[in-house]
Each structure stands twice: as C-alpha cells, then as structure tokens.
PDB file of N, CA and C in Angstrom:
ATOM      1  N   UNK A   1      44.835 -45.276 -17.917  1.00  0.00           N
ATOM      2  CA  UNK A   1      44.464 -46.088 -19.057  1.00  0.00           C
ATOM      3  C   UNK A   1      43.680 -47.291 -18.572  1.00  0.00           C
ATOM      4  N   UNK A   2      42.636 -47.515 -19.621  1.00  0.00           N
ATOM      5  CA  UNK A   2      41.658 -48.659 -18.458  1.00  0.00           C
ATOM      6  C   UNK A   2      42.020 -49.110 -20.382  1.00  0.00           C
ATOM      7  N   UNK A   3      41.578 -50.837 -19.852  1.00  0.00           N
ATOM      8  CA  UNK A   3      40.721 -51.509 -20.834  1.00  0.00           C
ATOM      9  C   UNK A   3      41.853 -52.393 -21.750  1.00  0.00           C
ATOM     10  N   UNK A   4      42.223 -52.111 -23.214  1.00  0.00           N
ATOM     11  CA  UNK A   4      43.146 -53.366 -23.865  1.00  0.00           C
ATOM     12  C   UNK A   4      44.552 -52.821 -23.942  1.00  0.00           C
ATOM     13  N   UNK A   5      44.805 -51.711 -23.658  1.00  0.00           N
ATOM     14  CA  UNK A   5      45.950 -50.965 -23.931  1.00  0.00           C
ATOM     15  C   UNK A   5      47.362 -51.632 -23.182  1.00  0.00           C
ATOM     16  N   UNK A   6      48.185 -52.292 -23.534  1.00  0.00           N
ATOM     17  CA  UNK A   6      49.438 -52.631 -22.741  1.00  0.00           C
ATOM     18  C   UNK A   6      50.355 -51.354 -22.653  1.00  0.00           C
ATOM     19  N   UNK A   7      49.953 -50.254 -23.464  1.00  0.00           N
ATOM     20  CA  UNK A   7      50.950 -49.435 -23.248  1.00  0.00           C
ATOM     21  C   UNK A   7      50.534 -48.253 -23.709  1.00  0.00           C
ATOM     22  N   UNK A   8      50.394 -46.773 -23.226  1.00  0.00           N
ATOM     23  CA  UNK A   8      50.108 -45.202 -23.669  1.00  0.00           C
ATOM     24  C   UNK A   8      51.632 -44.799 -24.085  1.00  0.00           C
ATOM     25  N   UNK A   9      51.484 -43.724 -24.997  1.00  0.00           N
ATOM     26  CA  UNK A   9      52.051 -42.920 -26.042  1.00  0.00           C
ATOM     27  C   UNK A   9      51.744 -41.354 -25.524  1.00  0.00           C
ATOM     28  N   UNK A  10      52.640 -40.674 -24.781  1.00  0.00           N
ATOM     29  CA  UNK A  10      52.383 -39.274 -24.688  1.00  0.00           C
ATOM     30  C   UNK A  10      52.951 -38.324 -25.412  1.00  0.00           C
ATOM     31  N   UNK A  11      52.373 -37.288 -26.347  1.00  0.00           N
ATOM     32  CA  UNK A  11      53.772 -36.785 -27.232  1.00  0.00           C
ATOM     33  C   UNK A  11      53.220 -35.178 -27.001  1.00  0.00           C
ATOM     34  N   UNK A  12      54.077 -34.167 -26.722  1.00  0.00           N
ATOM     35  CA  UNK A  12      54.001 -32.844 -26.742  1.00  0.00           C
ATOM     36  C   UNK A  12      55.344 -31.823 -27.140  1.00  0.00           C
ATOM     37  N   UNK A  13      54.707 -31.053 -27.641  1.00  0.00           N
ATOM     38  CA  UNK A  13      55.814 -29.744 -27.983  1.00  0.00           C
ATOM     39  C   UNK A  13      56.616 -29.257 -27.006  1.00  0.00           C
ATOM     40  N   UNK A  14      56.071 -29.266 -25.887  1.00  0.00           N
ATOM     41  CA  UNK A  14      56.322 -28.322 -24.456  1.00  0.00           C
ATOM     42  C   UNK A  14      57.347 -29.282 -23.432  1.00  0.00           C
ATOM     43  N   UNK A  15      57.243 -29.563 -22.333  1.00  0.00           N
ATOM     44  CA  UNK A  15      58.151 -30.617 -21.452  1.00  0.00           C
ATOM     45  C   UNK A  15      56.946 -31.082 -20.735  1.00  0.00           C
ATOM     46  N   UNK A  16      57.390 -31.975 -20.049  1.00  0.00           N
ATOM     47  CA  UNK A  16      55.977 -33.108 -18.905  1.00  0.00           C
ATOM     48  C   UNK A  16      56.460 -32.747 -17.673  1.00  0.00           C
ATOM     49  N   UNK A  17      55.850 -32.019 -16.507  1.00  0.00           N
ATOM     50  CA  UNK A  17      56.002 -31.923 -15.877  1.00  0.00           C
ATOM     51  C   UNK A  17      57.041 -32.670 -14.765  1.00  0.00           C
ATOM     52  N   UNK A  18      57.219 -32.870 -13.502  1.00  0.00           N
ATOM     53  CA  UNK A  18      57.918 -34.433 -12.562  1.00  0.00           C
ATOM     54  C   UNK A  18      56.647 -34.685 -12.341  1.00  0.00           C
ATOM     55  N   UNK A  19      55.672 -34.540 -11.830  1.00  0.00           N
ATOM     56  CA  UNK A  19      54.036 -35.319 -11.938  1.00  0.00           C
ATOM     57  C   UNK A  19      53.997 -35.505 -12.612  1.00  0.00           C
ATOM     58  N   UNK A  20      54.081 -35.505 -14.102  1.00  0.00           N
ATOM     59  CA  UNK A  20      53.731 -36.233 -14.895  1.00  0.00           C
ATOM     60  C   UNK A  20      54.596 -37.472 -15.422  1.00  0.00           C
ATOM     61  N   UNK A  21      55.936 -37.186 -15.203  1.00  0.00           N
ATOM     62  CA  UNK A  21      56.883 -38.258 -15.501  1.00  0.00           C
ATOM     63  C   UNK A  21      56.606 -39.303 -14.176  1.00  0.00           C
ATOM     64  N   UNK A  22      56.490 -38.648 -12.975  1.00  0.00           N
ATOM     65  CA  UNK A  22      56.228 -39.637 -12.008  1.00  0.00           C
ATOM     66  C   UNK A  22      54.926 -40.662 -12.251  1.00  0.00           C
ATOM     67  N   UNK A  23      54.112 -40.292 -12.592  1.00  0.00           N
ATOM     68  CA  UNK A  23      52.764 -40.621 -12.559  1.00  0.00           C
ATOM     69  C   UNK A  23      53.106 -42.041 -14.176  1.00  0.00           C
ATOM     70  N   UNK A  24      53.717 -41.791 -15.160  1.00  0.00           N
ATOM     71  CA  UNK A  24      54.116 -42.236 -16.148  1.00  0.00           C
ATOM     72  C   UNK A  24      54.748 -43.523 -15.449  1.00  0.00           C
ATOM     73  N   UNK A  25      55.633 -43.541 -14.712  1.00  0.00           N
ATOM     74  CA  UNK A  25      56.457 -44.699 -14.583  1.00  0.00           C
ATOM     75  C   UNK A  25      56.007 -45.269 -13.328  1.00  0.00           C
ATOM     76  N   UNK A  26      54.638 -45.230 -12.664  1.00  0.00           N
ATOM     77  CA  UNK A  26      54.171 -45.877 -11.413  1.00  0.00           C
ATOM     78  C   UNK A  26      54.474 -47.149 -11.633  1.00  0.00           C
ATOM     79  N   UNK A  27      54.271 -48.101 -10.225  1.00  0.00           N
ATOM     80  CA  UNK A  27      54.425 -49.029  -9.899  1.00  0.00           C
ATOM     81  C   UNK A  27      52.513 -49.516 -10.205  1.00  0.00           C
ATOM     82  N   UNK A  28      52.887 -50.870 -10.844  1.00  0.00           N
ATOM     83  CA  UNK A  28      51.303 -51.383 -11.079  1.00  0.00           C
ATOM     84  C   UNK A  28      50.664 -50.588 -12.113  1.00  0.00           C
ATOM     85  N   UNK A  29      51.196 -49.659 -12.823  1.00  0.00           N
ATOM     86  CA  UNK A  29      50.348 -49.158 -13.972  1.00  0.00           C
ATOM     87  C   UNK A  29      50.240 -49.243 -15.269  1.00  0.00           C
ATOM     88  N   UNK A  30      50.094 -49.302 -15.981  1.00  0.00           N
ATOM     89  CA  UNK A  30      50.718 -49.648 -17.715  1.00  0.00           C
ATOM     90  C   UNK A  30      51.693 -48.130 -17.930  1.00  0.00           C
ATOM     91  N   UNK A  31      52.317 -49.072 -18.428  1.00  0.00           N
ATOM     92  CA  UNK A  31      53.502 -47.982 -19.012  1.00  0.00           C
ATOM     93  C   UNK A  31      53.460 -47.251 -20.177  1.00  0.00           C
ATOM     94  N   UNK A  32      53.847 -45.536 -19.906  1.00  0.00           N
ATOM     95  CA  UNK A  32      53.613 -44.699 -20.583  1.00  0.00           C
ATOM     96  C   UNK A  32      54.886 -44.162 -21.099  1.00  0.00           C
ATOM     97  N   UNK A  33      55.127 -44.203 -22.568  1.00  0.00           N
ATOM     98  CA  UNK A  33      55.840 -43.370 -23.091  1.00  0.00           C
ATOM     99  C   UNK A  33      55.932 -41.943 -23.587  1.00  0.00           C
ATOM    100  N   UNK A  34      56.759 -40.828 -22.910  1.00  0.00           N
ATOM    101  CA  UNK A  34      56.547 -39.232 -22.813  1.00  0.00           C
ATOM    102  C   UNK A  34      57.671 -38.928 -23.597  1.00  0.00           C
ATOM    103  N   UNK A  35      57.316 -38.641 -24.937  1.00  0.00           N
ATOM    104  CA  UNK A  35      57.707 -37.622 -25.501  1.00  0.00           C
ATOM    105  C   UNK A  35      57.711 -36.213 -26.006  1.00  0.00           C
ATOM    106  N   UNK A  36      58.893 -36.018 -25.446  1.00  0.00           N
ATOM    107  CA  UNK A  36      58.713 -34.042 -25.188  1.00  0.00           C
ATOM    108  C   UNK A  36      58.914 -33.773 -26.608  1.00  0.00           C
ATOM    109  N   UNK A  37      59.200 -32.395 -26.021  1.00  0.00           N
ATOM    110  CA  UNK A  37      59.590 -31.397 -27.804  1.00  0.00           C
ATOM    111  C   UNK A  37      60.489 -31.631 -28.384  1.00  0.00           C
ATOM    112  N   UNK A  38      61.697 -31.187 -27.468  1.00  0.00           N
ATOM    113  CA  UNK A  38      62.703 -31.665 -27.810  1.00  0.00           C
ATOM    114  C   UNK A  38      63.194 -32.847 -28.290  1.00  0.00           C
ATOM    115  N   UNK A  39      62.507 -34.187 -27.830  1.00  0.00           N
ATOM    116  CA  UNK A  39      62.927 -35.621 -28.365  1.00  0.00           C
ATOM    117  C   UNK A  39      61.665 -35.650 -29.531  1.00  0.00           C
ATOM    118  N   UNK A  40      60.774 -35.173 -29.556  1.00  0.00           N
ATOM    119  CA  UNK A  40      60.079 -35.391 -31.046  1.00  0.00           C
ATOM    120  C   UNK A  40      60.637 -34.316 -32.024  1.00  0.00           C
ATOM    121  N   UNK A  41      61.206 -33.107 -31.597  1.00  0.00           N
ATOM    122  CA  UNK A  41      62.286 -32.191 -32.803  1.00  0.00           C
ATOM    123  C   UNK A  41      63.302 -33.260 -33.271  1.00  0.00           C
ATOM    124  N   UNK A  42      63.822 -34.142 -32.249  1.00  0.00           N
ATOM    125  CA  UNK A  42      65.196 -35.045 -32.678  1.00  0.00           C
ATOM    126  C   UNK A  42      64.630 -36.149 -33.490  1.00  0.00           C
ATOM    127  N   UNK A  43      62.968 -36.813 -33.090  1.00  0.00           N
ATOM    128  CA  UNK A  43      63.244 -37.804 -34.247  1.00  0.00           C
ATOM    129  C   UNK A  43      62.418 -37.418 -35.359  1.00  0.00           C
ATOM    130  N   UNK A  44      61.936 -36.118 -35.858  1.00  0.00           N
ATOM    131  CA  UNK A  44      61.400 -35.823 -37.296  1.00  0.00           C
ATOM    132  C   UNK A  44      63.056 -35.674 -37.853  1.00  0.00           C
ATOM    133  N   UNK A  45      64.026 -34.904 -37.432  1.00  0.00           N
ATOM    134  CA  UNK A  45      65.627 -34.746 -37.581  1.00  0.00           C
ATOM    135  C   UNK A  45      65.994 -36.165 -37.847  1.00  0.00           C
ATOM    136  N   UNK A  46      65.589 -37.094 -37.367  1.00  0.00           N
ATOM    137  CA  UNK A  46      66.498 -38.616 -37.578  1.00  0.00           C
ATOM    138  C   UNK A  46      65.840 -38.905 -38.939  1.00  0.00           C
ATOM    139  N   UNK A  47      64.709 -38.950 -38.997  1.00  0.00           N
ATOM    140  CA  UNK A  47      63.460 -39.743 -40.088  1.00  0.00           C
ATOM    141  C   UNK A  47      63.420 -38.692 -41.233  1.00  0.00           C
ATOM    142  N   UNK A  48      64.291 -37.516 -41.120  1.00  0.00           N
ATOM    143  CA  UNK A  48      63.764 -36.298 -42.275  1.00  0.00           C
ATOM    144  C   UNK A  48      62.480 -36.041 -42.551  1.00  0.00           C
ATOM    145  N   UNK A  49      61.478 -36.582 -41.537  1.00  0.00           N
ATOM    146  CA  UNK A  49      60.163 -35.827 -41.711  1.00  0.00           C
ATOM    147  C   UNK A  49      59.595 -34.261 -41.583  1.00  0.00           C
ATOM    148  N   UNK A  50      59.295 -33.661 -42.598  1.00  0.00           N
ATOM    149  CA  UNK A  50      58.736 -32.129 -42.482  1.00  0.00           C
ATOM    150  C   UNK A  50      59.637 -31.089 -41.990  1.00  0.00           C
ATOM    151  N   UNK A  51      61.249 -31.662 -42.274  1.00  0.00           N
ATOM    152  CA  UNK A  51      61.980 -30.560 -41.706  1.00  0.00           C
ATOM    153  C   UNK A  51      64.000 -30.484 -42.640  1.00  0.00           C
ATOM    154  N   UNK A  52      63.901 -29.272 -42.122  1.00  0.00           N
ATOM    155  CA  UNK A  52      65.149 -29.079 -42.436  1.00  0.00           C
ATOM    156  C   UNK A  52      65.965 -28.620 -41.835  1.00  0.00           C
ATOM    157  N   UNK A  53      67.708 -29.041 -41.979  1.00  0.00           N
ATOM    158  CA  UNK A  53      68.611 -28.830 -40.894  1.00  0.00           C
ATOM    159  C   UNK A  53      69.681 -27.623 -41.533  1.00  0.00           C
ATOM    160  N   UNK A  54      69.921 -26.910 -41.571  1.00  0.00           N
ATOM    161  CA  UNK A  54      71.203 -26.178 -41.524  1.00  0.00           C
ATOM    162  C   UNK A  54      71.968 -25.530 -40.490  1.00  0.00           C
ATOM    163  N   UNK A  55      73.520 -25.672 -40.528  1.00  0.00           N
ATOM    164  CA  UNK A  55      73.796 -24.795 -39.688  1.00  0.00           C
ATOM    165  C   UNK A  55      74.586 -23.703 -39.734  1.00  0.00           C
ATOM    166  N   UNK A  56      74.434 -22.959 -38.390  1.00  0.00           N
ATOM    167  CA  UNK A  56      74.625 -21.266 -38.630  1.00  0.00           C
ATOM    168  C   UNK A  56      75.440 -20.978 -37.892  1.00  0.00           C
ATOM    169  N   UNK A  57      76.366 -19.823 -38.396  1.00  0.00           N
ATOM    170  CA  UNK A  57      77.406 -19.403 -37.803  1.00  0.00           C
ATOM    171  C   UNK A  57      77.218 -18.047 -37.247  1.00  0.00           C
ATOM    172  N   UNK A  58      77.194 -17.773 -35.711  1.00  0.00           N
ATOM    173  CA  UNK A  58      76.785 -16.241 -35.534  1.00  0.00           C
ATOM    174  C   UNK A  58      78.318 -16.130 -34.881  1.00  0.00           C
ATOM    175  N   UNK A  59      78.438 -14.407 -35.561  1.00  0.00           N
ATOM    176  CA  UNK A  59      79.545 -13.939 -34.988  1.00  0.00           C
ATOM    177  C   UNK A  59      79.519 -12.810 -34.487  1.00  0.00           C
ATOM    178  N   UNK A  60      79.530 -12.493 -33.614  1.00  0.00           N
ATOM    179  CA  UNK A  60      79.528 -11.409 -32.550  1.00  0.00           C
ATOM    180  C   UNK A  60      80.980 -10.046 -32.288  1.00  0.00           C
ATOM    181  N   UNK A  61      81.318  -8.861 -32.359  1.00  0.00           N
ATOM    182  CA  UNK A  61      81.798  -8.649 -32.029  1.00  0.00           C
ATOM    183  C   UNK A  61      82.106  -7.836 -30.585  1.00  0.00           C
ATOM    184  N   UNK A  62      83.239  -8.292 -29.899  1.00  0.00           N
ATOM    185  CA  UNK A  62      83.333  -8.213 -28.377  1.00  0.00           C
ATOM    186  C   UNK A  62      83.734  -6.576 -27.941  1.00  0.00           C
ATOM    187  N   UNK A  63      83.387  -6.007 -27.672  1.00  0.00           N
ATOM    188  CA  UNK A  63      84.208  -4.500 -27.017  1.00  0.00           C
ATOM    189  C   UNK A  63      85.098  -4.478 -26.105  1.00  0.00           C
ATOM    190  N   UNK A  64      86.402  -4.156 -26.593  1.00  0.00           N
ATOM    191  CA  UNK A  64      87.141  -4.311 -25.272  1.00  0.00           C
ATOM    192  C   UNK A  64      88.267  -3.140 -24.867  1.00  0.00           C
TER     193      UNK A  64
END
C-alpha cells in the first residue's frame, strides 16, 4: 500500500495463505486486515445481511 491509506481491508471467500498473513502483519508496514470466508460467513450471520440460519438435524443409522 503506498500513498494516504493508514490501513488495507482484505476480504475473501477462500483462506489467506501464512504468506499472506505474514506479509499482512510486517514490521514497518501499514496494517492489513484479512478477512477469510469463514469470518465474513460469521459477520453477514451477526448483521443478518443476505442470509439465513437454520438448524439441521442429521440422523444416521449405525450397523452393528
């Protein structure tokens, strides 16, 4: 990040690599916030944005 930015915003569906989390929290760099899938699934879930929650009961039977 060059220029007025005190701070980057990373957001993806998928996970960030350890290069990329490393590279995120350098020493001397502006600080980057990485949000994965999983933590942007959790906050549309907090905010009720574009989604819905139910839950499901699977039942399996065992052979024995």
């Amino acid at each position: 990040m060059v220029g007025r930015a005190e701070k980057g915003l990373f957001v993806t569906t998928g996970t960030f690599s350890k290069e990329a989390i490393k590279e995120a929290t350098r020493d001397g760099a502006p600080p980057i916030d990485l949000i994965d899938g999983e933590a942007f699934a959790n906050k549309l879930k907090e905010y009720g944005l574009g989604v819905s929650v139910k839950m499901v009961e699977d039942v399996s039977v065992v052979a024995g």
